[in-house]
Protein backbone atom coordinates (compact mmCIF):
# COMPACT_ATOMS: atom_id res chain seq x y z
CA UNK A 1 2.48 22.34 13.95
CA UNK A 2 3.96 22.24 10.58
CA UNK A 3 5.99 18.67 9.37
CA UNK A 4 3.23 16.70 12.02
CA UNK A 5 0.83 14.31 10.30
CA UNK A 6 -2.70 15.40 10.67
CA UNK A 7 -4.89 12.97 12.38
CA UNK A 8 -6.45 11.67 9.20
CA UNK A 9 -3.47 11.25 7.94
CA UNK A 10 -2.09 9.47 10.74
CA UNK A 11 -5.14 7.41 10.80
CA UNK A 12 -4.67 6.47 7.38
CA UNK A 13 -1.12 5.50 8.60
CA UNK A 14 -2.16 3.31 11.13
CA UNK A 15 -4.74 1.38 8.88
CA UNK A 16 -2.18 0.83 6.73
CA UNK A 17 -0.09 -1.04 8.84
CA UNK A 18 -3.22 -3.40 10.15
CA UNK A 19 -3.77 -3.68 6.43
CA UNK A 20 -0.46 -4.98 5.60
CA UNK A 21 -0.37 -7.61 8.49
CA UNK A 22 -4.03 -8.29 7.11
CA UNK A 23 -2.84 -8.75 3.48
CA UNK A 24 0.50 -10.92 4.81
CA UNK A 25 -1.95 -13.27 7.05
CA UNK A 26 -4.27 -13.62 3.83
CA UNK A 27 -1.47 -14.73 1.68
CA UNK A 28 -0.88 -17.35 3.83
CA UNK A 29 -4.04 -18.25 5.22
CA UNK A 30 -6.54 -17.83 2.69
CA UNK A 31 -9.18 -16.12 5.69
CA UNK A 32 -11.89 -14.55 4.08
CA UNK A 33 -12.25 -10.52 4.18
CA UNK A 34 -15.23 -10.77 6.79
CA UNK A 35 -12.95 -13.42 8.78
CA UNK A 36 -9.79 -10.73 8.20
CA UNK A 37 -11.95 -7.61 8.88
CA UNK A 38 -13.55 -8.92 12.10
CA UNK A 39 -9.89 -9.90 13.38
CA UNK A 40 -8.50 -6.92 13.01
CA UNK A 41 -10.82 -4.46 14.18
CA UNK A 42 -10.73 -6.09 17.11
CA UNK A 43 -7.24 -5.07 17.49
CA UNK A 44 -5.91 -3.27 20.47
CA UNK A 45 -4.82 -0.29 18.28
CA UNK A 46 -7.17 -0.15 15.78
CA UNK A 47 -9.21 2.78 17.64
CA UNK A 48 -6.63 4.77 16.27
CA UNK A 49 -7.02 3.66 12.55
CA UNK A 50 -9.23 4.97 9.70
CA UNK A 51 -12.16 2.01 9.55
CA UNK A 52 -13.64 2.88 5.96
CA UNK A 53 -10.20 2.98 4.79
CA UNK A 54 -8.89 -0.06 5.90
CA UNK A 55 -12.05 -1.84 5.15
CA UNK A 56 -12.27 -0.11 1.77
CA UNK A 57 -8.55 -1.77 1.01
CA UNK A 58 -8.72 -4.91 2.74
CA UNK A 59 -11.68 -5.69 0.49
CA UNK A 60 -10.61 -3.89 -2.58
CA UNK A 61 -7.27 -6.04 -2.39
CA UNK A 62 -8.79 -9.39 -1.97
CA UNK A 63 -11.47 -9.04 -4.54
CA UNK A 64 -8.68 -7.50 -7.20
CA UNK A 65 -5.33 -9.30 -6.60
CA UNK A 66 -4.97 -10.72 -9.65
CA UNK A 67 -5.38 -7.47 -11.44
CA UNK A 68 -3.02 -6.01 -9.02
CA UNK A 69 -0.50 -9.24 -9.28
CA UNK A 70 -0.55 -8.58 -13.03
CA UNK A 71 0.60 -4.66 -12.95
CA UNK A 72 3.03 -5.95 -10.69
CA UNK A 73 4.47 -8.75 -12.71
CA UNK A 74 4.60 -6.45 -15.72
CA UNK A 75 7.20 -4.49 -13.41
CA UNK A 76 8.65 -6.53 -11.50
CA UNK A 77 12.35 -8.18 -12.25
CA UNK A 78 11.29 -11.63 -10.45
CA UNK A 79 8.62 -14.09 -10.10
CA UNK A 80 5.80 -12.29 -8.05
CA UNK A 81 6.04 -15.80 -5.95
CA UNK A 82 9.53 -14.88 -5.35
CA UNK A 83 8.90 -11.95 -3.41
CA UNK A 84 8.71 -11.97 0.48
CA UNK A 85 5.10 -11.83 1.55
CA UNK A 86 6.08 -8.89 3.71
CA UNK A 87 6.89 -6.75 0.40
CA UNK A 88 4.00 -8.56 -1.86
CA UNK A 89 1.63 -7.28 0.71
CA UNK A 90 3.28 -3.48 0.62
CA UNK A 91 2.97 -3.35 -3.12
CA UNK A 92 -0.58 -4.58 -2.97
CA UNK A 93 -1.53 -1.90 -0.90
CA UNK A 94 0.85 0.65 -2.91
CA UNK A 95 -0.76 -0.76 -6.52
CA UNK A 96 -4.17 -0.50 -5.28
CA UNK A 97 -3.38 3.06 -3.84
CA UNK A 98 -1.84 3.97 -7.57
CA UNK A 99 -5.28 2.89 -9.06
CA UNK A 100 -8.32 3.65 -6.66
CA UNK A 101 -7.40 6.77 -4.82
CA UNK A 102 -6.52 9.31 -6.30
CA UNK A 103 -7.20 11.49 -3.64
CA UNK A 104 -3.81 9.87 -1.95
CA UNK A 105 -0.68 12.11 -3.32
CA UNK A 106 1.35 9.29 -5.39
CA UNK A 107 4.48 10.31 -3.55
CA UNK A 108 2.54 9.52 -0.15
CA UNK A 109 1.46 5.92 -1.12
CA UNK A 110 5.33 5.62 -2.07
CA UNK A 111 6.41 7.25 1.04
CA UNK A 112 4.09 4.91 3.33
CA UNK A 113 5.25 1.88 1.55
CA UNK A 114 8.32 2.69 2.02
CA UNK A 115 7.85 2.94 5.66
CA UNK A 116 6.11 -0.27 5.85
CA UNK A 117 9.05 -1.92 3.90
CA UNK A 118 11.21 -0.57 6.05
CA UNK A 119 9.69 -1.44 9.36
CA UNK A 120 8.49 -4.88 8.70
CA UNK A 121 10.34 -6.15 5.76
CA UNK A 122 13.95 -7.40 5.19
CA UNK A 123 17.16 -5.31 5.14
CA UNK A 124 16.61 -3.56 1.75
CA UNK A 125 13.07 -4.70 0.89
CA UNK A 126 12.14 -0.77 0.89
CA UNK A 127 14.40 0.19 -1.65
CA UNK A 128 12.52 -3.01 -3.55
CA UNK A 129 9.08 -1.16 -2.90
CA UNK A 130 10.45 2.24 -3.74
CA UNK A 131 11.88 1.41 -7.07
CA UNK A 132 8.85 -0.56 -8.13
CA UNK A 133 6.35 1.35 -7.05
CA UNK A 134 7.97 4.59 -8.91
CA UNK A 135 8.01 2.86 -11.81
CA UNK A 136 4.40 2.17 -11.01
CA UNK A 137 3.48 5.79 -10.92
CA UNK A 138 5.20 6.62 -14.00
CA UNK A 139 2.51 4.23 -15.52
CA UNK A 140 -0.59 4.69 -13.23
CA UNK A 141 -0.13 8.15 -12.25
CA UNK A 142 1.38 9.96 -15.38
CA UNK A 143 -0.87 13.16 -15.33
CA UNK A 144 0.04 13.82 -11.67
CA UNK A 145 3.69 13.30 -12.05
CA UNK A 146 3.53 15.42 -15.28
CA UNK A 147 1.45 18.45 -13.51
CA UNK A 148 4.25 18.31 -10.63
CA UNK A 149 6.83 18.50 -13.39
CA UNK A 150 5.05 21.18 -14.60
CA UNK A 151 5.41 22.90 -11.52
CA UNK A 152 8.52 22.06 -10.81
CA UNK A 153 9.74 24.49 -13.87
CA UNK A 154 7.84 27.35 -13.29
């Protein structure tokens, strides 16, 4: 049926939402990736998630967040210790999106952000996550938006 989610998609969906508690718990925890990963595959729900992906991420996150801290801070109007762990854990997952796979439409890691943002996070934290993470794009993601310019004016 068209405007449904395929189930990879939706997959993908699903692990991104584990991923983002998993990312928020690591913030303030400091549990390892094996400690992280082993928690929350053994979550009622996670049958329903994509298992490379969200393993691919949770580890890809923890090993490069201070690469991904620093494109954030070069974008960001605050402090990154100023933003709500909710969001901080969104824009990790949005950055490292942005950077590592390219096979994820930018305007679908912004999309699923904003989701997140808007589900877990405070009143206008997704309007936070959209702004920044378009501006991210712009920067990470310049050929695609070009070619879909391109496009755009045919």
């Amino acid at each position: 049926m068209a405007g449904r989610p395929n189930r990879a998609a939706r997959a993908r969906s699903v692990s991104r939402k584990l991923l983002m508690q998993a990312i928020y718990q690591w913030q303030l925890t400091g549990h390892s990736f094996a400690e992280l990963r082993n928690q929350y595959t053994m979550e009622e729900g996670f049958g329903a998630a994509d298992d490379e992906y969200f393993r691919e991420l949770l580890k890809g996150i923890t090993e490069t967040v201070n690469e991904l801290d620093a494109t954030l801070a070069e974008l960001a109007d605050r402090p990154l210790d100023q933003l709500d762990p909710v969001e901080h854990a969104v824009l990790l997952i949005g950055v490292y999106e942005l950077k590592q796979r390219a096979d994820v439409p930018y305007r679908v890691v912004i999309n699923e952000a904003v989701d997140l943002a808007k589900r877990f996070g405070a009143t206008d934290a997704h309007k936070y996550v959209n702004a920044l993470l378009d501006r991210a794009a712009q920067n990470l993601r310049a050929a695609e938006l070009a070619a879909m310019a391109g496009n755009l004016s045919r």
